[in-house]
N, C-alpha and C. Protein backbone atom coordinates (compact mmCIF):
# COMPACT_ATOMS: atom_id res chain seq x y z
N UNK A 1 -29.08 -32.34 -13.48
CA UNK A 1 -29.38 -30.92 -13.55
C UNK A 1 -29.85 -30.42 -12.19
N UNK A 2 -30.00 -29.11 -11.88
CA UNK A 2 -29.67 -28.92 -10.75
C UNK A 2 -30.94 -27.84 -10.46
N UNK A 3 -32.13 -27.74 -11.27
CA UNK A 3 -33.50 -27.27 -11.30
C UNK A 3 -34.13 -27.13 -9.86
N UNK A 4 -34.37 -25.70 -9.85
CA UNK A 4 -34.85 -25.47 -8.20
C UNK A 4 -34.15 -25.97 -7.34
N UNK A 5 -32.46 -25.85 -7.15
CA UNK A 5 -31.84 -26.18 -5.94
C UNK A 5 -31.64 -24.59 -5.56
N UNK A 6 -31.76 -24.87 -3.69
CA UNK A 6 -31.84 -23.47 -3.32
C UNK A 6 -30.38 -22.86 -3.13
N UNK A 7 -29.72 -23.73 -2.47
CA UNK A 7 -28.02 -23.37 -2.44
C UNK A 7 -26.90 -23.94 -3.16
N UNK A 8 -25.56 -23.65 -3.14
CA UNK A 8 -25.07 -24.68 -3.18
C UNK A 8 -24.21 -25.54 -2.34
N UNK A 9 -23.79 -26.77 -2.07
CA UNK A 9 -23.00 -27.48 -1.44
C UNK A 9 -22.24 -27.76 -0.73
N UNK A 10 -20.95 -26.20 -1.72
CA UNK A 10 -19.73 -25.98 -1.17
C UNK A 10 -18.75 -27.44 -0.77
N UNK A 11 -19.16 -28.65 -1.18
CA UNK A 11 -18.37 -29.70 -1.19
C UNK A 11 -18.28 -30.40 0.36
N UNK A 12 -19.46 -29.59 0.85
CA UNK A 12 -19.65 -30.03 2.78
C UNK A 12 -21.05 -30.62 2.84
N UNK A 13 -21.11 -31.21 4.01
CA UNK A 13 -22.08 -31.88 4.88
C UNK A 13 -23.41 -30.48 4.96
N UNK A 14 -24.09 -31.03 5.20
CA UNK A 14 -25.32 -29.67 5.73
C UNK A 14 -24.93 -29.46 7.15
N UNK A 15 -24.87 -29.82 7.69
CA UNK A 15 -24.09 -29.63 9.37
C UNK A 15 -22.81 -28.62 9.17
N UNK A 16 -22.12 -29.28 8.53
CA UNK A 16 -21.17 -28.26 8.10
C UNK A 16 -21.19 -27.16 7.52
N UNK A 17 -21.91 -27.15 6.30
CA UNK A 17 -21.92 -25.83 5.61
C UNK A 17 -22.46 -24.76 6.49
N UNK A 18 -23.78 -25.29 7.35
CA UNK A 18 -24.86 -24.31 8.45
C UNK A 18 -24.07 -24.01 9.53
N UNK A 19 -23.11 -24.48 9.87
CA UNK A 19 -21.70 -23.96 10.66
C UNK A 19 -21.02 -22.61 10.12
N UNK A 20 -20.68 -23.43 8.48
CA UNK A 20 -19.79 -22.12 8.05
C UNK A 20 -20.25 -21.17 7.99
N UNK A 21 -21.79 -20.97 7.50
CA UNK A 21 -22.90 -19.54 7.22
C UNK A 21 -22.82 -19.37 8.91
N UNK A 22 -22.82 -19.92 9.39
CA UNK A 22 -23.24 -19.08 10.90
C UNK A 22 -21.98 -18.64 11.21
N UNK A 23 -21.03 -19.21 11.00
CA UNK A 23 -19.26 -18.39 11.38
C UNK A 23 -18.79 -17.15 10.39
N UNK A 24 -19.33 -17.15 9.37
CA UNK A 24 -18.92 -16.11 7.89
C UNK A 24 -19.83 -15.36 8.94
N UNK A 25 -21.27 -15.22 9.07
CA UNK A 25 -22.27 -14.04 9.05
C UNK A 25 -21.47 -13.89 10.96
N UNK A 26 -21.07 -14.41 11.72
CA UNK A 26 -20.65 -13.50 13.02
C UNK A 26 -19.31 -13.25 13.08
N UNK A 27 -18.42 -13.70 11.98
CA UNK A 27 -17.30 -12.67 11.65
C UNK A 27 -17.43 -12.04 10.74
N UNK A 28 -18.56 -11.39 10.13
CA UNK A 28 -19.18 -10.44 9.55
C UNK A 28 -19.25 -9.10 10.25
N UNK A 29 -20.54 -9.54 10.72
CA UNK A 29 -21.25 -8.34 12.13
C UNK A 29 -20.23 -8.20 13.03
N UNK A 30 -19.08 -9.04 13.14
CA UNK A 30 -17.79 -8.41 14.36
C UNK A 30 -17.16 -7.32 13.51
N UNK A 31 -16.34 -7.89 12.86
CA UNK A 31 -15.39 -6.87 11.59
C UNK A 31 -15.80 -6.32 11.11
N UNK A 32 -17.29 -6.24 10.57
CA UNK A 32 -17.98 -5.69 9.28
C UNK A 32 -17.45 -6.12 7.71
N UNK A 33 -16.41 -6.55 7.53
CA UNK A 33 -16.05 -6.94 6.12
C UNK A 33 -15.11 -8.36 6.62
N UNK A 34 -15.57 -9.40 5.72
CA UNK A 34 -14.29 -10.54 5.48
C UNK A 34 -14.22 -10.99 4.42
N UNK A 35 -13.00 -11.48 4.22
CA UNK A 35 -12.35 -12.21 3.28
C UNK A 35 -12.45 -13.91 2.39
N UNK A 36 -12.67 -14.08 1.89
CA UNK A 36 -13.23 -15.27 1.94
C UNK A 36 -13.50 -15.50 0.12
N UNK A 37 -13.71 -16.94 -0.13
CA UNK A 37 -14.18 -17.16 -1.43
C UNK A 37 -15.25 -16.70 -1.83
N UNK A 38 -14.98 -16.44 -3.43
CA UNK A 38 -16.46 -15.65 -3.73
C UNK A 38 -17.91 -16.55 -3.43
N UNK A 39 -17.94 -17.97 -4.29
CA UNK A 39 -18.63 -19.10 -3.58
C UNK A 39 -19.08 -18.85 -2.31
N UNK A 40 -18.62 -18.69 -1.43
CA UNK A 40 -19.13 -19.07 -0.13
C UNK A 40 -19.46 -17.65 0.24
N UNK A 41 -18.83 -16.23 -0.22
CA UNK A 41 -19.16 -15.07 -0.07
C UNK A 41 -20.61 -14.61 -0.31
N UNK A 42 -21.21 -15.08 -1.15
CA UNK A 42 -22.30 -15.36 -2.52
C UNK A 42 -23.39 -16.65 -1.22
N UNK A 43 -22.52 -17.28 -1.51
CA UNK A 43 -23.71 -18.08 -0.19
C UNK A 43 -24.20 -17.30 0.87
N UNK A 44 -23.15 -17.16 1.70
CA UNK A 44 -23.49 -16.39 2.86
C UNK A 44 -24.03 -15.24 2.69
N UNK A 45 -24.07 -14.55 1.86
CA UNK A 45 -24.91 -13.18 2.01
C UNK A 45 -26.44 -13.00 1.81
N UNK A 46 -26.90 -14.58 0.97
CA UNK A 46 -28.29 -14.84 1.42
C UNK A 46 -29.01 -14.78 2.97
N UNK A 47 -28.28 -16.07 3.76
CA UNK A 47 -28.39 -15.83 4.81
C UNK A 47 -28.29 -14.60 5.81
N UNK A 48 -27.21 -13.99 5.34
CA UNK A 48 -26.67 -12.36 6.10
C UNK A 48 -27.96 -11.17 6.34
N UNK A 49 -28.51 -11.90 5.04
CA UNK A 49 -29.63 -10.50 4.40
C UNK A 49 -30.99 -10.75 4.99
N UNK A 50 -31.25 -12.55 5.47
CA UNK A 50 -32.07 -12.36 6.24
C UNK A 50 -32.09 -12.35 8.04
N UNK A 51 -30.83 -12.70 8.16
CA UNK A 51 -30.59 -12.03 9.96
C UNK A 51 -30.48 -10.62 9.58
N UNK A 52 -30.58 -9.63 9.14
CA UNK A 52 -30.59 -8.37 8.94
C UNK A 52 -31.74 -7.85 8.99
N UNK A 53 -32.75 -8.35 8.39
CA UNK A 53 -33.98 -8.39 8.46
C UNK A 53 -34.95 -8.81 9.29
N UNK A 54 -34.67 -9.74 10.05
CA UNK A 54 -35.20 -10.16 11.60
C UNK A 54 -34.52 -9.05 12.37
N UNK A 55 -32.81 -8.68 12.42
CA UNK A 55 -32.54 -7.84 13.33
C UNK A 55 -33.42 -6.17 13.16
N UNK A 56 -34.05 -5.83 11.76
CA UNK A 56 -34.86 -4.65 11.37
C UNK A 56 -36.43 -4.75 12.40
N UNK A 57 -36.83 -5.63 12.14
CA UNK A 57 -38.14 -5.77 12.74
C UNK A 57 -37.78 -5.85 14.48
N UNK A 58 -37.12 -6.38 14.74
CA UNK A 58 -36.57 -6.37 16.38
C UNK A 58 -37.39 -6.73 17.71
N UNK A 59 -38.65 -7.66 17.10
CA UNK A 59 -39.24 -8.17 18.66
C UNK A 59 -38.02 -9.88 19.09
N UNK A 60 -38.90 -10.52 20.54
CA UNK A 60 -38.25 -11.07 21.10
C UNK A 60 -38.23 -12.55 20.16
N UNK A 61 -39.21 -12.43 19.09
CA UNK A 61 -39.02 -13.76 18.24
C UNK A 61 -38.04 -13.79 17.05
N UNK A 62 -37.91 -12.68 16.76
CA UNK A 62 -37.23 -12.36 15.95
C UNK A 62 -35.63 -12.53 16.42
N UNK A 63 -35.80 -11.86 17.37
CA UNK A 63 -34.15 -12.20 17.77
C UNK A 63 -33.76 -13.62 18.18
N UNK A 64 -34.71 -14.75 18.51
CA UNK A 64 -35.01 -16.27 18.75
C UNK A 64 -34.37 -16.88 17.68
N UNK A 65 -34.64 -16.25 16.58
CA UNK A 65 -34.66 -16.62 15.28
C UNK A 65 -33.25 -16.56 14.87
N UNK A 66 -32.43 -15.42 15.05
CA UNK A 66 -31.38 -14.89 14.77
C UNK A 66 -30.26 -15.93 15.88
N UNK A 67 -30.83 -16.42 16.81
CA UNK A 67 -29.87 -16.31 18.43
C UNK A 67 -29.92 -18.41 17.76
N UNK A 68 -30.77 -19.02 16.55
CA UNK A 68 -30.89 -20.33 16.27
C UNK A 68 -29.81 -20.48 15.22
N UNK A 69 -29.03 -19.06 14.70
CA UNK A 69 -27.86 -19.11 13.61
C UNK A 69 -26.41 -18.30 14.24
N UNK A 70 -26.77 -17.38 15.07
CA UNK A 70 -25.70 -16.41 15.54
C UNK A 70 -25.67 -17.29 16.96
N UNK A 71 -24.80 -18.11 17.69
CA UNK A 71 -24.71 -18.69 19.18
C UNK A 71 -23.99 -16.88 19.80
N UNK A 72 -23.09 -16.35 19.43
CA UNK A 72 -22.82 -15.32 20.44
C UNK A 72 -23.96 -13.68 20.64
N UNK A 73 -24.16 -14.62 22.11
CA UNK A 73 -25.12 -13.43 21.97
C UNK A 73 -24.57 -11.74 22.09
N UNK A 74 -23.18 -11.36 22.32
CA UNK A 74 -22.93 -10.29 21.85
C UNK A 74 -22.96 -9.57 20.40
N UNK A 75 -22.59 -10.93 20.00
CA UNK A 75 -22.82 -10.39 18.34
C UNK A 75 -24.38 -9.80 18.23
N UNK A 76 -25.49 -10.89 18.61
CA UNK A 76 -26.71 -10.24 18.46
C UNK A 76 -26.86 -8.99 18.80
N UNK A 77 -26.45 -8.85 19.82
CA UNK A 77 -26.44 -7.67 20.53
C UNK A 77 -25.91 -6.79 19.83
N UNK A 78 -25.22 -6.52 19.52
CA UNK A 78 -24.71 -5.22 18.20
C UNK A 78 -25.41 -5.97 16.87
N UNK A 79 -25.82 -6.76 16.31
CA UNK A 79 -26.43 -6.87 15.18
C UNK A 79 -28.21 -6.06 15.87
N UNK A 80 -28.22 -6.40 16.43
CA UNK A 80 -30.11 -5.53 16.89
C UNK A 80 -29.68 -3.85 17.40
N UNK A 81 -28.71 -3.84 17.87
CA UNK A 81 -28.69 -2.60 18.38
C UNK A 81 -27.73 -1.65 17.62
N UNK A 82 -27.22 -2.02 16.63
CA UNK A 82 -26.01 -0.90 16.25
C UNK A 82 -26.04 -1.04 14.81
N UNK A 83 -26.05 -2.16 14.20
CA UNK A 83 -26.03 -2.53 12.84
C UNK A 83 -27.41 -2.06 12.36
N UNK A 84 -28.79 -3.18 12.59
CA UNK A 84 -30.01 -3.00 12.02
C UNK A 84 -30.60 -1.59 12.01
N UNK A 85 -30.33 -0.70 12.99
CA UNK A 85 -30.68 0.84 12.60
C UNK A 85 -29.95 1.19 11.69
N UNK A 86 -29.08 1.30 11.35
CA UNK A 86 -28.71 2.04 9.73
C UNK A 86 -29.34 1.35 8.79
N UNK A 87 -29.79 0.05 8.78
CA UNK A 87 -30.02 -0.22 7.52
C UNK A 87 -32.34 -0.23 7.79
N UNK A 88 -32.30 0.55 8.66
CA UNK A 88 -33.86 0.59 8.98
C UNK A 88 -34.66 0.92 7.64
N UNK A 89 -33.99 2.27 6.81
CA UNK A 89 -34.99 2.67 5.78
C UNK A 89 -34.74 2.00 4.65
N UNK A 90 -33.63 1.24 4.99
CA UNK A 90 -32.96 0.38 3.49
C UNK A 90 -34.04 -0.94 3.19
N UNK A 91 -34.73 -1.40 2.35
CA UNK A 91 -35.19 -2.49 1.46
C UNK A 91 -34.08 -3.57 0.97
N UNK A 92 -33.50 -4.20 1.73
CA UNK A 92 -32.32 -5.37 1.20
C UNK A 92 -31.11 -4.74 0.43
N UNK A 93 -30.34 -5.55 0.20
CA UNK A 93 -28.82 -5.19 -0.22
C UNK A 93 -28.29 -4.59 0.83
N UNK A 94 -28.26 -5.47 1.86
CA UNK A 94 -27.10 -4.84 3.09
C UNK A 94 -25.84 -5.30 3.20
N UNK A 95 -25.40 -6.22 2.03
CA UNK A 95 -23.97 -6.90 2.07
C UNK A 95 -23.60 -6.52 0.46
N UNK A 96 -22.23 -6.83 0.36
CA UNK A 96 -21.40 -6.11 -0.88
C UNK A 96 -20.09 -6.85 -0.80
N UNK A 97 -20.30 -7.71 -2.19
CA UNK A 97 -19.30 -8.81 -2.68
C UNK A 97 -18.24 -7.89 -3.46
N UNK A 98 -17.20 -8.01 -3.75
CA UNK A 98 -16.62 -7.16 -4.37
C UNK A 98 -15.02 -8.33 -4.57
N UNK A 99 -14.76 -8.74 -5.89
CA UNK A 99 -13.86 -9.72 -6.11
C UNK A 99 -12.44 -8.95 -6.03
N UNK A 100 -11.82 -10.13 -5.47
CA UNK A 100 -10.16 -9.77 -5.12
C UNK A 100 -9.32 -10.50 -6.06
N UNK A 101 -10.08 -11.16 -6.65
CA UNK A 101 -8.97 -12.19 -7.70
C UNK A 101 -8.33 -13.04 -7.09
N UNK A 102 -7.35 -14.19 -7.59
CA UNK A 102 -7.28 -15.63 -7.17
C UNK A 102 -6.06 -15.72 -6.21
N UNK A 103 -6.22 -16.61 -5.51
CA UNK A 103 -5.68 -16.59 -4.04
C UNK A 103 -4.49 -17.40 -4.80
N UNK A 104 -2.98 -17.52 -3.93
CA UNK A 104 -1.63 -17.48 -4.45
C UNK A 104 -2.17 -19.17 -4.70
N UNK A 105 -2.04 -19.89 -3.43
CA UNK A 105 -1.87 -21.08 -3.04
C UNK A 105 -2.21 -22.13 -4.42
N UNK A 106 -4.10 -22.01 -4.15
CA UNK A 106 -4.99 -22.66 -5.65
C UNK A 106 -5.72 -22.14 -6.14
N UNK A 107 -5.32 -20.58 -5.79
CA UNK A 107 -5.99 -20.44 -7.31
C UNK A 107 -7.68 -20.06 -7.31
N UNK A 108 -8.05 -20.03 -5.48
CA UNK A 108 -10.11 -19.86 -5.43
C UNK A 108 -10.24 -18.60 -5.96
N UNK A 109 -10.84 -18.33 -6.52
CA UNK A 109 -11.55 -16.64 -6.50
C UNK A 109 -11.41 -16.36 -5.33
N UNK A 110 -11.16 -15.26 -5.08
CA UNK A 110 -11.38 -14.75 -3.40
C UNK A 110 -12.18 -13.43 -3.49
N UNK A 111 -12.70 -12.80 -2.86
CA UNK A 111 -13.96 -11.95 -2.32
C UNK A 111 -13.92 -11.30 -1.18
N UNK A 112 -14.27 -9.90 -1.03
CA UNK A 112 -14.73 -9.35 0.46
C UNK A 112 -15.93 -9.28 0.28
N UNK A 113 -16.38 -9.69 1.13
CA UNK A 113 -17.27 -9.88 1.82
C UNK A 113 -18.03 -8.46 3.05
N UNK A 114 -18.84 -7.41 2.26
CA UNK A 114 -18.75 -6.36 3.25
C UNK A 114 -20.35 -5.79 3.50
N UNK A 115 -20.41 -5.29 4.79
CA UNK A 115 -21.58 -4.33 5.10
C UNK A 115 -21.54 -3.18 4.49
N UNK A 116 -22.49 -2.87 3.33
CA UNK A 116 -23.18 -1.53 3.06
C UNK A 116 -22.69 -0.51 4.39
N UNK A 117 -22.02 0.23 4.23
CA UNK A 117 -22.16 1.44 4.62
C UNK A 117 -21.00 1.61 5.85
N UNK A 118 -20.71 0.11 6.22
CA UNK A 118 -19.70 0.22 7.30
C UNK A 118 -17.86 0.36 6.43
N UNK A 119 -17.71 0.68 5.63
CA UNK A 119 -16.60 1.13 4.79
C UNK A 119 -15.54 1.65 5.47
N UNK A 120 -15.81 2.91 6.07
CA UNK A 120 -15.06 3.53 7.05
C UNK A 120 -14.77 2.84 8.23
N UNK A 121 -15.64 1.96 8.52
CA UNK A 121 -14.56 1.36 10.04
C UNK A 121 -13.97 0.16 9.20
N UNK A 122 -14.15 -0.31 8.33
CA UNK A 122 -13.34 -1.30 8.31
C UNK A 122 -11.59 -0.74 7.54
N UNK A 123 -11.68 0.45 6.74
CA UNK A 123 -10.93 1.29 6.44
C UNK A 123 -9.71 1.94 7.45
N UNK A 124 -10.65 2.31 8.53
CA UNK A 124 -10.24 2.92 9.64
C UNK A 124 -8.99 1.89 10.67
N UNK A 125 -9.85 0.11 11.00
CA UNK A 125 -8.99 -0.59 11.14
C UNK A 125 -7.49 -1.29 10.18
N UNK A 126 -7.55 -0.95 8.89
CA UNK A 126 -6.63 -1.05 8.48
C UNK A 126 -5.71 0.26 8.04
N UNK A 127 -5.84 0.82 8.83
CA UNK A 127 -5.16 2.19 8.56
C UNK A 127 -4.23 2.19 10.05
N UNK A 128 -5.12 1.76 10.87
CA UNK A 128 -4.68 1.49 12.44
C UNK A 128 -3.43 0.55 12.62
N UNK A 129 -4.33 -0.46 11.44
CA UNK A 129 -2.96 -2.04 11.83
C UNK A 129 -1.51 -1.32 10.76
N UNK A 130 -1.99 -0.65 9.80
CA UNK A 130 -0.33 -0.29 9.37
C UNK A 130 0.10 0.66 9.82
N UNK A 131 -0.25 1.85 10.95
CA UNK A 131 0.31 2.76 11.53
C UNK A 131 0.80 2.20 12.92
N UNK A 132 0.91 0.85 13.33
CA UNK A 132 1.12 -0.45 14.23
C UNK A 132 2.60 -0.50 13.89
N UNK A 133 2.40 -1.31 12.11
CA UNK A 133 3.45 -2.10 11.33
C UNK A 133 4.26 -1.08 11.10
N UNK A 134 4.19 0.28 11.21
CA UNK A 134 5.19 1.50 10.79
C UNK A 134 5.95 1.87 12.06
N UNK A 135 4.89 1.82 13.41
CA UNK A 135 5.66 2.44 14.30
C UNK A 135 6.38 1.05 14.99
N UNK A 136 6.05 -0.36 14.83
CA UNK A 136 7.01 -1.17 15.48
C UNK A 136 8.34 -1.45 14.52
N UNK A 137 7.96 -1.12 12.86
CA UNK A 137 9.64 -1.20 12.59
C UNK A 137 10.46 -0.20 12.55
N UNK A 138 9.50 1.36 13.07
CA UNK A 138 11.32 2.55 13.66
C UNK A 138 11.70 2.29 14.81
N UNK A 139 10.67 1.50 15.68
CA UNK A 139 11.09 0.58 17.24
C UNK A 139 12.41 0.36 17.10
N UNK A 140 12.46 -0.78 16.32
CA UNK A 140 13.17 -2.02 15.63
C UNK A 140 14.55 -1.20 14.96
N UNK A 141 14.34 -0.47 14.23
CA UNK A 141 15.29 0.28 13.82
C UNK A 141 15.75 0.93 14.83
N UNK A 142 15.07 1.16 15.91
CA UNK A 142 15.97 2.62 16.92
C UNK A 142 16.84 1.83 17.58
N UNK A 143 16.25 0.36 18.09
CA UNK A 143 16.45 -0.80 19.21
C UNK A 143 18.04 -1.19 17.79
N UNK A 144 18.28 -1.37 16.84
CA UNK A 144 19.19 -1.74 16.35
C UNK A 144 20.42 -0.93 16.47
N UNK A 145 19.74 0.71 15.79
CA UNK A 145 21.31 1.18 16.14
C UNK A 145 21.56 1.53 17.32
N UNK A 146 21.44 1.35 18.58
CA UNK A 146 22.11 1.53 19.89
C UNK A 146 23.18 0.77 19.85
């Protein structure tokens, strides 16, 4: 039985898993939303919620703290300076699981994985990448009938 365990496993090493939470939460704060299993979506947003919360309070220990899970310090750098002010008057729940249903291959649950409130840019970039995919296939089409 599994009484007072704080996480779970995910079927990895602790070296490993504290890898994956530190790679989910800084392709988080880059993109603002990712993709990913609900499992590990659900994991990581523990962690997410408290670098969010060191990045709220914002002295030089705090960011120590953050800079011992996040290695790029640009990411910090927009997590203290661009991210943690919107969520200043907010009390927790700064991430938002939202299920996608089961991936083709096997079948995981899959999950986005997203920042409260950043909706619109992540919206915004996929509006960008298919107005990309639209204008390189009338390219393609113009480049054909010549």
């Amino acid at each position: 039985m599994r009484h007072r365990k704080a996480h779970k496993k995910l079927g990895r090493t602790a070296s490993h898993r504290k890898a994956l939470i530190s790679n989910l939460a800084t392709s988080l704060f880059l993109h603002k939303q990712i993709r990913t299993t609900t499992v590990k979506a659900k994991e990581a947003r523990k962690s997410i919620d408290k670098l969010i919360t060191f990045a709220k309070r914002g002295d030089i220990a705090d960011r120590r703290q953050v800079l011992k899970i996040i290695r790029d310090k640009k990411v910090v750098r927009s997590l203290f300076d661009e991210i943690a002010p919107i969520f200043k008057e907010r009390n927790g729940g700064y991430t938002r699981v939202i299920k996608l249903g089961k991936r083709r291959g096997d079948a995981a649950e899959m999950a986005l994985l997203e920042l409260v409130g950043f909706e619109d840019v992540a919206m915004s970039k996929q509006e960008a990448k298919a107005k990309r995919k639209e204008e390189e296939s009338a390219r393609k089409e113009t480049k054909g009938a010549e």
